[in-house]
Every structure is written in C-alpha cells, then in structure tokens.
C-alpha atoms as a PDB file:
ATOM      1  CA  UNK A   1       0.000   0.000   0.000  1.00  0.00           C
ATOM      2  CA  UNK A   2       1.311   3.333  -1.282  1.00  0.00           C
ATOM      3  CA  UNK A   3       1.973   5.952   1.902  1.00  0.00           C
ATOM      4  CA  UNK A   4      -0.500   9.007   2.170  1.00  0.00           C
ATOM      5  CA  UNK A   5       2.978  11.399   2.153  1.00  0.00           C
ATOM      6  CA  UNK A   6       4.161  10.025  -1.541  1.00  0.00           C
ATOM      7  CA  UNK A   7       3.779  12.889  -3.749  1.00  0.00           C
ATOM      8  CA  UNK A   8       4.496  13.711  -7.425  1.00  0.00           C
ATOM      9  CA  UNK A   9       8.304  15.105  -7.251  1.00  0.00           C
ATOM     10  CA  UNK A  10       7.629  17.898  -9.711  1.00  0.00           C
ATOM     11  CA  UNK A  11       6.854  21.078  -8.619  1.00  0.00           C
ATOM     12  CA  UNK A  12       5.177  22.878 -11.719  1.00  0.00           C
ATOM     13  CA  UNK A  13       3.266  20.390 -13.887  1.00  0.00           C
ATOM     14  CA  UNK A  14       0.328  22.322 -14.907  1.00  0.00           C
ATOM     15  CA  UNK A  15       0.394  24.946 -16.929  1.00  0.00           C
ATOM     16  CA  UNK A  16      -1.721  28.026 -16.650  1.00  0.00           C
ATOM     17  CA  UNK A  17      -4.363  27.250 -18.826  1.00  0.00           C
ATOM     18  CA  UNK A  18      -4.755  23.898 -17.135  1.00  0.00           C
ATOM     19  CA  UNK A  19      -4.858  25.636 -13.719  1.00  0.00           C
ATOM     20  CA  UNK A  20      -7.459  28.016 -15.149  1.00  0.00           C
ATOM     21  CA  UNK A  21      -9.681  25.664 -15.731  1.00  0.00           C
ATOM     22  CA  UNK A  22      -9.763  23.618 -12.906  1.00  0.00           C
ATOM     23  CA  UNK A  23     -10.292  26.889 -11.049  1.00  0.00           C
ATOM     24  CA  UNK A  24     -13.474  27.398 -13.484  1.00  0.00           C
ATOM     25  CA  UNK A  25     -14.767  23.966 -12.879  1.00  0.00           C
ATOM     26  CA  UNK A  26     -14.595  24.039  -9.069  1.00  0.00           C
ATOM     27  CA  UNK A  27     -16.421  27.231  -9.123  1.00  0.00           C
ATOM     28  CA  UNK A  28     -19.251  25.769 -11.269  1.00  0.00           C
ATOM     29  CA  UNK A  29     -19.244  22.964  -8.467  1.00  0.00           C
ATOM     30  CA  UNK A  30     -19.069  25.397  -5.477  1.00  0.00           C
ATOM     31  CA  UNK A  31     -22.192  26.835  -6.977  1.00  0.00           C
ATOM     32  CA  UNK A  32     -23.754  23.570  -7.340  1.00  0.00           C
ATOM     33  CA  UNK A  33     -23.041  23.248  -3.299  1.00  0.00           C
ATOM     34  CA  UNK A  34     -24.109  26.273  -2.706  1.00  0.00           C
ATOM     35  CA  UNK A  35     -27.339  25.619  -5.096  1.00  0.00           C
ATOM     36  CA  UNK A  36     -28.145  22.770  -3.135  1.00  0.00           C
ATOM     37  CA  UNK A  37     -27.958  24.300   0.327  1.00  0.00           C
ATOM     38  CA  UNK A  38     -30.237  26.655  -0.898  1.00  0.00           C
ATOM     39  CA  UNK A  39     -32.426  24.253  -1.940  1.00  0.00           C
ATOM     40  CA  UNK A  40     -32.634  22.606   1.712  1.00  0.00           C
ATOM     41  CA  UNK A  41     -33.153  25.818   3.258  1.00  0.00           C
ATOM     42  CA  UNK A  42     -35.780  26.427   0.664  1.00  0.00           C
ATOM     43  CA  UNK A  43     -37.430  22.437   1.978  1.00  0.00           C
ATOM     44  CA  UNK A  44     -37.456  21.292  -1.557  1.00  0.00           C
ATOM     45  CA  UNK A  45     -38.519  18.018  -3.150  1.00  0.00           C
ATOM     46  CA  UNK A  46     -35.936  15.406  -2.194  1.00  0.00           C
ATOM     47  CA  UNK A  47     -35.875  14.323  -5.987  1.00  0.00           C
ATOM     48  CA  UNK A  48     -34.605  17.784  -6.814  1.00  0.00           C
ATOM     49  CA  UNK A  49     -31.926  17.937  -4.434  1.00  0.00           C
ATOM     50  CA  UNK A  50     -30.602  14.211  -4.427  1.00  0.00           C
ATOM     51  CA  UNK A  51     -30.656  15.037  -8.567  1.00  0.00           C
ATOM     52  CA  UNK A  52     -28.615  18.248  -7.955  1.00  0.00           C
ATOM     53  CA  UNK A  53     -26.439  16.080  -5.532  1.00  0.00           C
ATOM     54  CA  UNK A  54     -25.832  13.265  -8.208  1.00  0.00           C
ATOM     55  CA  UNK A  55     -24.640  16.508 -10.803  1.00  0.00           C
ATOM     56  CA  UNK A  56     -22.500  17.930  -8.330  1.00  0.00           C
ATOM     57  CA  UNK A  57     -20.813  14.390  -7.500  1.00  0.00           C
ATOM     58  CA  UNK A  58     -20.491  13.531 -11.437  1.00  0.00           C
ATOM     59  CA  UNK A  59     -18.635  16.662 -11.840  1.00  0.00           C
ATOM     60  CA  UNK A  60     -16.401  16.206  -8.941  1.00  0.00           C
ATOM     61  CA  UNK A  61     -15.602  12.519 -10.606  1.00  0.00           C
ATOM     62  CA  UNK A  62     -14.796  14.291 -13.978  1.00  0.00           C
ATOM     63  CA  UNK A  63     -12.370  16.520 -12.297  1.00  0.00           C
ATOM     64  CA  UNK A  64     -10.634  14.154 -10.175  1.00  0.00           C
ATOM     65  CA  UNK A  65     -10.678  11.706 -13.748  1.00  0.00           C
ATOM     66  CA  UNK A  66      -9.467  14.583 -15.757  1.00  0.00           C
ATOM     67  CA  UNK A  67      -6.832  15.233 -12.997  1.00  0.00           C
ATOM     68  CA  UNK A  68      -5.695  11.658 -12.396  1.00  0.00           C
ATOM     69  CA  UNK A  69      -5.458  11.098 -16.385  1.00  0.00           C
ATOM     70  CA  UNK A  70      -3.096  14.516 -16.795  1.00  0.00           C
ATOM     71  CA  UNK A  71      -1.066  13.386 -13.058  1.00  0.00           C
ATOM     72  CA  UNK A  72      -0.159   9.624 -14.813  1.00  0.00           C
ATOM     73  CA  UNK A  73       0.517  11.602 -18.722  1.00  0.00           C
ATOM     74  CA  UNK A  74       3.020  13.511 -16.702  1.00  0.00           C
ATOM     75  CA  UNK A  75       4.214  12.509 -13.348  1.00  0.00           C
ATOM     76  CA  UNK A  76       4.000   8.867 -13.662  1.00  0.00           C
ATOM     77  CA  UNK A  77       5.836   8.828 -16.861  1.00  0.00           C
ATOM     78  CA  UNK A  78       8.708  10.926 -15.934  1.00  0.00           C
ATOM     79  CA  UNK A  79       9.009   8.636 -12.647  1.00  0.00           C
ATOM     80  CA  UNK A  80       9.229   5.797 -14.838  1.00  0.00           C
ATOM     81  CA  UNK A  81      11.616   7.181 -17.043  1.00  0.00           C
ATOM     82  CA  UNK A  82      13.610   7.882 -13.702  1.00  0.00           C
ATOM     83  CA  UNK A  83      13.054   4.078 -13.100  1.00  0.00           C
ATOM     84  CA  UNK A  84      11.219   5.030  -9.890  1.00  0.00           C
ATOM     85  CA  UNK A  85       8.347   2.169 -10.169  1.00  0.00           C
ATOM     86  CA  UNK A  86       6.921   3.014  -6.556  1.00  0.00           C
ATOM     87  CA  UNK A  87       4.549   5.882  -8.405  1.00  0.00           C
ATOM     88  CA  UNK A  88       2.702   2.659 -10.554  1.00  0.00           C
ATOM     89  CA  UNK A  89       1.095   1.789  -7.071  1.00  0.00           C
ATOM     90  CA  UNK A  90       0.427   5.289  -6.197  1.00  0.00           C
ATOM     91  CA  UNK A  91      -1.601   5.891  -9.030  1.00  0.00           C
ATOM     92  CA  UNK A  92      -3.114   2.603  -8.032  1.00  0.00           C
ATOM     93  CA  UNK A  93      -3.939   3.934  -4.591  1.00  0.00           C
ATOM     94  CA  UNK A  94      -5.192   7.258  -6.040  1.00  0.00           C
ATOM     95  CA  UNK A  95      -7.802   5.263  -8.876  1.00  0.00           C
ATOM     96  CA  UNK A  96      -8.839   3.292  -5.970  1.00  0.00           C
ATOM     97  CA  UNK A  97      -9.699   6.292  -3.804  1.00  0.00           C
ATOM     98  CA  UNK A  98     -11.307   8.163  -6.674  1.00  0.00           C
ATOM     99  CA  UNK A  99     -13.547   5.531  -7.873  1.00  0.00           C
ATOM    100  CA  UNK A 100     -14.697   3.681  -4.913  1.00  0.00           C
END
C-alpha cells in the first residue's frame, strides 16, 4: 500500500491554462453546493436535491478523472523514465480512492 505522504516530485506540472480551468470547474461545483444548500433551506422536493447532488458528484468525478489522467501523462511517466516504479502503485492507490 502506497503511503499518504508520496507525492508527485515535480513542482510545476500544470500549466496556466490547465490551472485556469480547474479553477473554473470548481467554481461551477461550489455553486452547485451552494445551489443545493439553498435548496434545503428552501425544503425542496428530495428528488430535486438528491438530482442536484448526483450533478455535483459527477462533476467532482470528472475533475478528479481529468486530474488523475493529466497526473499519470506527466508525473507517472517521468518517474518511470527515472526508473522510480513506486509511483505505478500510487496511481493505483489514487484510482482506488477516486472511484470507490
């Protein structure tokens, strides 16, 4: 089992763009949140909210997937290059916590 504290050893992997939009996509998803707080102030349906919840959860998923996906094009490949094999079962441990 991979340790929580192994990291990718790069510092700057992402370029701006990539960072940008993340940023966007986690504010479309903190509005989600925030639309779905409203909506159990408000006492609405439970169908409504449980379907905003299910949105809000698939687009958390996509970001982690689109994340992991860039994290093993980049980090995992330049640890293999550096022959250090220990970041295959991170990336192991990280699918596992993202998909289970």
């Amino acid at each position: 089992m991979v340790k929580e504290e192994v990291r990718c050893k790069r510092k700057t992997h992402r370029t701006k763009e990539e960072i940008e939009s993340s940023i966007k996509r986690l504010n479309r998803i903190e509005g989600q949140i925030s639309g779905i707080k409203k909506m159990i102030q408000e006492d609405r349906h439970c169908d409504d909210i449980l379907i905003q919840i299910s949105a809000a959860n698939m687009a958390l998923k996509s970001l982690g997937e689109e994340l992991l996906t860039h994290h093993m094009k980049t980090c995992l490949i330049d640890d293999i290059k550096n022959n250090d094999l220990e970041s295959i079962d991170e990336v192991i441990y990280l699918y596992r916590r993202l998909f289970k």
